[in-house]
PDB file of N, CA and C in Angstrom:
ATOM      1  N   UNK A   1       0.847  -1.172   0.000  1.00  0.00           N
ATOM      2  CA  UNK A   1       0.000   0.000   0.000  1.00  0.00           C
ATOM      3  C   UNK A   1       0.895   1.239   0.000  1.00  0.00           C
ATOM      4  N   UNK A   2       0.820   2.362  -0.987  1.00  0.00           N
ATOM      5  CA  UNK A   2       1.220   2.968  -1.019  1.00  0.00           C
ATOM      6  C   UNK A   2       1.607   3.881   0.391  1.00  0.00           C
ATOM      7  N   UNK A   3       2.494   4.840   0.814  1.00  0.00           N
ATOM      8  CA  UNK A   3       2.032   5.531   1.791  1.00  0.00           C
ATOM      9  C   UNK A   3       2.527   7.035   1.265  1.00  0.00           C
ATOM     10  N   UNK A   4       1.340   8.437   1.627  1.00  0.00           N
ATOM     11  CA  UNK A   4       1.654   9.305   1.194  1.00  0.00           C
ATOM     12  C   UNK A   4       0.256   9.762   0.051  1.00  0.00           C
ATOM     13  N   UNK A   5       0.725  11.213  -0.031  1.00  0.00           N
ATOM     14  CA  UNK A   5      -0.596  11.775  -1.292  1.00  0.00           C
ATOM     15  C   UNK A   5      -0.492  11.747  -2.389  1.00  0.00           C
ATOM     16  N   UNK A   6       0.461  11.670  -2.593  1.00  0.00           N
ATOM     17  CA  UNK A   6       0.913  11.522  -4.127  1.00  0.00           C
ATOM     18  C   UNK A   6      -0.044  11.116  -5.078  1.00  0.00           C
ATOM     19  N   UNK A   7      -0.535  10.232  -4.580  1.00  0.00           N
ATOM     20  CA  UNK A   7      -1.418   9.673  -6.183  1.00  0.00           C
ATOM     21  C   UNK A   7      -2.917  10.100  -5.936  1.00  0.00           C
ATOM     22  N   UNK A   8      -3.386  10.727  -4.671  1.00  0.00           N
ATOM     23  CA  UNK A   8      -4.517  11.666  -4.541  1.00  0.00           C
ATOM     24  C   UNK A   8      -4.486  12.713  -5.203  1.00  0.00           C
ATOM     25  N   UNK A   9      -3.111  13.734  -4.788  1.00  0.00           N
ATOM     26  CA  UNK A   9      -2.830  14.869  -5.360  1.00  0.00           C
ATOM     27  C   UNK A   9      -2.788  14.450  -6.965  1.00  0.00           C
ATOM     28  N   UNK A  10      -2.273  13.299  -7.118  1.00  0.00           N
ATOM     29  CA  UNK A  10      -2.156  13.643  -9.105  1.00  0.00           C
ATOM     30  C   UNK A  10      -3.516  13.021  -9.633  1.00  0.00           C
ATOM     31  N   UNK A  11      -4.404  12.210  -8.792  1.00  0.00           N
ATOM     32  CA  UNK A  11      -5.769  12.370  -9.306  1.00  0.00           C
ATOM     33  C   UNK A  11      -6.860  13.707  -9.322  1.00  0.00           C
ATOM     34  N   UNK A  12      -6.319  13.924  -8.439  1.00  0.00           N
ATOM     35  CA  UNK A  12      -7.330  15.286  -8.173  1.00  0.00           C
ATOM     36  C   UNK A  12      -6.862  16.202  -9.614  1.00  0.00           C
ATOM     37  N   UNK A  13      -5.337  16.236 -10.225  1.00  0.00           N
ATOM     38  CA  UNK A  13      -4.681  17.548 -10.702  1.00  0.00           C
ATOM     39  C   UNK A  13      -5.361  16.648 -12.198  1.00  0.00           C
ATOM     40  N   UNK A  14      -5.681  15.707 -12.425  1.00  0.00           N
ATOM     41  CA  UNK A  14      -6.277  15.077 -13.353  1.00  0.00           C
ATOM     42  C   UNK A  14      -7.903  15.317 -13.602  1.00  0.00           C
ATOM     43  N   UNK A  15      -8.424  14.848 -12.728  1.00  0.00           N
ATOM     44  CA  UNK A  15      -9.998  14.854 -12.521  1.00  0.00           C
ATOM     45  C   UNK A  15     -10.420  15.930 -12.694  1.00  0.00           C
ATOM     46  N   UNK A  16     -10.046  16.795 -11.836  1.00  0.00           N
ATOM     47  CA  UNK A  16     -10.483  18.353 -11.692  1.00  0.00           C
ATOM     48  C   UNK A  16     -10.036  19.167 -12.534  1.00  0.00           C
ATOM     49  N   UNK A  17      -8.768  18.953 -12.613  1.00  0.00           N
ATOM     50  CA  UNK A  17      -7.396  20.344 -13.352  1.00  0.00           C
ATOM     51  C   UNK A  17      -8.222  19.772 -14.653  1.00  0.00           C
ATOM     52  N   UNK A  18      -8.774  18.643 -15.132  1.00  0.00           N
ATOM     53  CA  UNK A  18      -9.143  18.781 -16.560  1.00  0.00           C
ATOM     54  C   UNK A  18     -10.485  19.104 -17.083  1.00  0.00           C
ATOM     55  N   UNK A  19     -11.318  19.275 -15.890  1.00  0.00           N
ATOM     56  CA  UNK A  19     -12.921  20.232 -15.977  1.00  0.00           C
ATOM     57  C   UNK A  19     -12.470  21.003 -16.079  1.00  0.00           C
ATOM     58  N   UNK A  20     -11.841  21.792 -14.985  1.00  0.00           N
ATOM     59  CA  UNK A  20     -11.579  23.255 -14.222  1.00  0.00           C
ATOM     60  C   UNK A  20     -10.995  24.064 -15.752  1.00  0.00           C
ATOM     61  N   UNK A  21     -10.344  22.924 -17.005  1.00  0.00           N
ATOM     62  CA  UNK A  21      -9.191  23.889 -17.763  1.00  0.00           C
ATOM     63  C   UNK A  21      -9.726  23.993 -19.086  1.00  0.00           C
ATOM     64  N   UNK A  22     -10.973  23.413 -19.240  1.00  0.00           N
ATOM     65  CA  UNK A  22     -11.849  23.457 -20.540  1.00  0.00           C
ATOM     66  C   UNK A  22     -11.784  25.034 -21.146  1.00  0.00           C
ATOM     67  N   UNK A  23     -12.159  24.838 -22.861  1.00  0.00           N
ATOM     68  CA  UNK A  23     -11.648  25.868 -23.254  1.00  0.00           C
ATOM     69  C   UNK A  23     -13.099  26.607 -23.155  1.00  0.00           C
ATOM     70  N   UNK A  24     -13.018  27.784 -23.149  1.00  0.00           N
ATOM     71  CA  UNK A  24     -14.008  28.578 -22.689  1.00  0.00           C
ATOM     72  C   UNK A  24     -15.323  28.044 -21.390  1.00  0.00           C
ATOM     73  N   UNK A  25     -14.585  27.519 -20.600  1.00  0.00           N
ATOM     74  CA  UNK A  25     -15.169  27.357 -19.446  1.00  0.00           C
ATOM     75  C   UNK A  25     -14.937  28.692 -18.531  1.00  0.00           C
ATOM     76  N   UNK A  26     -15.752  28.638 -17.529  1.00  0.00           N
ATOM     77  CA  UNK A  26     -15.875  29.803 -16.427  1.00  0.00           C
ATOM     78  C   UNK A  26     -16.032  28.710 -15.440  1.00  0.00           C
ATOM     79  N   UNK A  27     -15.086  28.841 -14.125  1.00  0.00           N
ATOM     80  CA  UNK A  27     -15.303  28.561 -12.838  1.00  0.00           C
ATOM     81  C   UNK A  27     -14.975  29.213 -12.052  1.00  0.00           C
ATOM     82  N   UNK A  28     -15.758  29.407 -10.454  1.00  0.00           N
ATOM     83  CA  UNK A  28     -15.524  30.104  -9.729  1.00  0.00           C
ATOM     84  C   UNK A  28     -14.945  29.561  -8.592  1.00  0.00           C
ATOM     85  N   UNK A  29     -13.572  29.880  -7.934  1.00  0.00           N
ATOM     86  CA  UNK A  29     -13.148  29.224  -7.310  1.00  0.00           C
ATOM     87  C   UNK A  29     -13.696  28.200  -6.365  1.00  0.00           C
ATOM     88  N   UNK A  30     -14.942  29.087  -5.564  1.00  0.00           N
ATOM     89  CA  UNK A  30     -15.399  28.562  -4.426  1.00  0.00           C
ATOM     90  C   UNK A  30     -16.134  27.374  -4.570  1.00  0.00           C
ATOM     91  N   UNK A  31     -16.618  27.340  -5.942  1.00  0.00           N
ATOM     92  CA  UNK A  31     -17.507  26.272  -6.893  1.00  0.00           C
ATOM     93  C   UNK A  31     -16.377  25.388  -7.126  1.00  0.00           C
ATOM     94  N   UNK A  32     -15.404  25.182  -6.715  1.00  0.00           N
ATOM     95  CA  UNK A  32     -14.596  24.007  -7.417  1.00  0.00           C
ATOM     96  C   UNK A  32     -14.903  23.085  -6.578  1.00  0.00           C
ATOM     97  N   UNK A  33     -14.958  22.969  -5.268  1.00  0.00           N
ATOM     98  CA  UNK A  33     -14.955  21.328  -4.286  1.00  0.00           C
ATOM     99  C   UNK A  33     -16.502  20.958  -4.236  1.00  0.00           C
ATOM    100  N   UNK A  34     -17.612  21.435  -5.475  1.00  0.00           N
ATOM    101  CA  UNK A  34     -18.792  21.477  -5.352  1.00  0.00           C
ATOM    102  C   UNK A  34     -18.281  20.465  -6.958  1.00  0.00           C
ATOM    103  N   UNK A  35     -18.015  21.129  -7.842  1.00  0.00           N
ATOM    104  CA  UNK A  35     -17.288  20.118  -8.678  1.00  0.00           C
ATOM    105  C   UNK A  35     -16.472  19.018  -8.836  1.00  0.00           C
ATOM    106  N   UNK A  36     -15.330  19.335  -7.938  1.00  0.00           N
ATOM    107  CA  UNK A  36     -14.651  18.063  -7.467  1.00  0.00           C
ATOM    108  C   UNK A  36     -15.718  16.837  -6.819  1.00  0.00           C
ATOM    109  N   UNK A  37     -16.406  17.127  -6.386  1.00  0.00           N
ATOM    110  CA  UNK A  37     -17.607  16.131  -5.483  1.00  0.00           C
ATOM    111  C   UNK A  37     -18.052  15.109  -6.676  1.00  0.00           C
ATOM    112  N   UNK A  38     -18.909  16.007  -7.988  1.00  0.00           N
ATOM    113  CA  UNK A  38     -19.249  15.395  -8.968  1.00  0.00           C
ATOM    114  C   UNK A  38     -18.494  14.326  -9.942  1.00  0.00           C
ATOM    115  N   UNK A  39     -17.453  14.996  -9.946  1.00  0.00           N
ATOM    116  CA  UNK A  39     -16.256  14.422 -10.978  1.00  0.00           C
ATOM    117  C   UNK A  39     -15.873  12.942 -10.050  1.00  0.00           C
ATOM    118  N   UNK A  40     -16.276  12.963  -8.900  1.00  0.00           N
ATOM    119  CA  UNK A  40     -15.694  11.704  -7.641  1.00  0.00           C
ATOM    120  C   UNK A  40     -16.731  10.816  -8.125  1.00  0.00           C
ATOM    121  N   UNK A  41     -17.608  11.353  -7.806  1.00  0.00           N
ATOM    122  CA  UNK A  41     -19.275  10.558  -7.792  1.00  0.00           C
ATOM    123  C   UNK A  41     -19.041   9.892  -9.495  1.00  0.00           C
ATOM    124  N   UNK A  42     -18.982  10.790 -10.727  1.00  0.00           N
ATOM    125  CA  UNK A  42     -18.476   9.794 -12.052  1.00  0.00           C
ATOM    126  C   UNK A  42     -18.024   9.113 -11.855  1.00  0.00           C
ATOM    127  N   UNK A  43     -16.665   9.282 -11.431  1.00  0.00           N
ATOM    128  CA  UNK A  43     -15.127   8.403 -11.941  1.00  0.00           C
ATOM    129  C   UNK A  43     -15.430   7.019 -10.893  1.00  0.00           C
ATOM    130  N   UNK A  44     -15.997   7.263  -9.795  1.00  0.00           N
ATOM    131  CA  UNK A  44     -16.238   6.296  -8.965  1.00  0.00           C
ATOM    132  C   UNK A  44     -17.661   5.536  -8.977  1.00  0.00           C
ATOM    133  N   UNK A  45     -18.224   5.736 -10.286  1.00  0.00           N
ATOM    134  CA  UNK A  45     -19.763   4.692 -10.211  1.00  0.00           C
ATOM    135  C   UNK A  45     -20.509   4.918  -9.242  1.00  0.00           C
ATOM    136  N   UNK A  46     -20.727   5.989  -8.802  1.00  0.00           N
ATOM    137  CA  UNK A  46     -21.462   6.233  -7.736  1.00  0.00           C
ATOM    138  C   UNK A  46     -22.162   7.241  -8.013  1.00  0.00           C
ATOM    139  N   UNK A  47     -22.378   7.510  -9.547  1.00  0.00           N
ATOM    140  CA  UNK A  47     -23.562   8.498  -9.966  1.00  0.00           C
ATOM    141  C   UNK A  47     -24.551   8.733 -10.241  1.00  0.00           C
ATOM    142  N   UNK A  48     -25.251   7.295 -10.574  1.00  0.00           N
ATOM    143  CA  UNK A  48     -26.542   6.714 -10.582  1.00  0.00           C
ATOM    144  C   UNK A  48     -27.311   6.936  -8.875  1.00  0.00           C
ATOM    145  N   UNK A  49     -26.465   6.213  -8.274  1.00  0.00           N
ATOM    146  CA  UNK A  49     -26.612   6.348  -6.652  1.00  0.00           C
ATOM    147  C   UNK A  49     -27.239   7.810  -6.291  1.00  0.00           C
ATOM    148  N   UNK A  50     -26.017   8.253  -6.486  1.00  0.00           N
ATOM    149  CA  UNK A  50     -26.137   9.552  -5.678  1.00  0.00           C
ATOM    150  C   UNK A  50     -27.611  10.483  -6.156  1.00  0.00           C
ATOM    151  N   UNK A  51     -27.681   9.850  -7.513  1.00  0.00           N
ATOM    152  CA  UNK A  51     -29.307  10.933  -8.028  1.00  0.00           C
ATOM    153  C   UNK A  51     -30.001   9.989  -7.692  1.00  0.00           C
ATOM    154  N   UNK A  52     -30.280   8.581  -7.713  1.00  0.00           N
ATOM    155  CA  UNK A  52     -31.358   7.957  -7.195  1.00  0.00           C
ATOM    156  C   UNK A  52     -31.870   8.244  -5.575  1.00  0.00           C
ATOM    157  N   UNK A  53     -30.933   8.794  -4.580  1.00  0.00           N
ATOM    158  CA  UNK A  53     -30.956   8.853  -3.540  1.00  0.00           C
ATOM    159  C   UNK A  53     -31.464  10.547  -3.467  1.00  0.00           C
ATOM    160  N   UNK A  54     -31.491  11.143  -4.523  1.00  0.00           N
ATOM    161  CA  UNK A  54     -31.710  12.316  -4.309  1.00  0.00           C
ATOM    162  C   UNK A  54     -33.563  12.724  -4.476  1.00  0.00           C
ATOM    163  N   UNK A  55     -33.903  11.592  -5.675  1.00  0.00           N
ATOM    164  CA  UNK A  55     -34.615  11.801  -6.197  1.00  0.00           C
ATOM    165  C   UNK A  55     -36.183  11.284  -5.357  1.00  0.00           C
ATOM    166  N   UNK A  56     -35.295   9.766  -4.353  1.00  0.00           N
ATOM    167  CA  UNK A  56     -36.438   9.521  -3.343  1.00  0.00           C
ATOM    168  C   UNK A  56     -36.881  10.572  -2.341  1.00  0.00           C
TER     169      UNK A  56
END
């Protein structure tokens, strides 16, 4: 098992840094860990979930 952030930090600079850098996108800083949330919920199959649970 790895130990250390390393491969958090370079998922996050992946996941996010590649919404966040779209070309003519607008984000607002404070809106980013509201995004980061979403991009988790994709990449991790847990997006169906999360709206089915919203929707009951």
């Amino acid at each position: 098992m790895p130990i250390g952030s390393g491969m958090v930090e370079g998922a996050c600079k992946t996941v996010v840094g590649r919404r966040l850098k779209c070309n003519g996108a607008r984000w607002r800083a404070e809106n980013a860990d509201r995004l980061a949330s979403l991009c988790c919920l994709l990449y991790s199959d847990q997006w169906a979930t999360f709206w089915a649970s919203k929707a009951a």
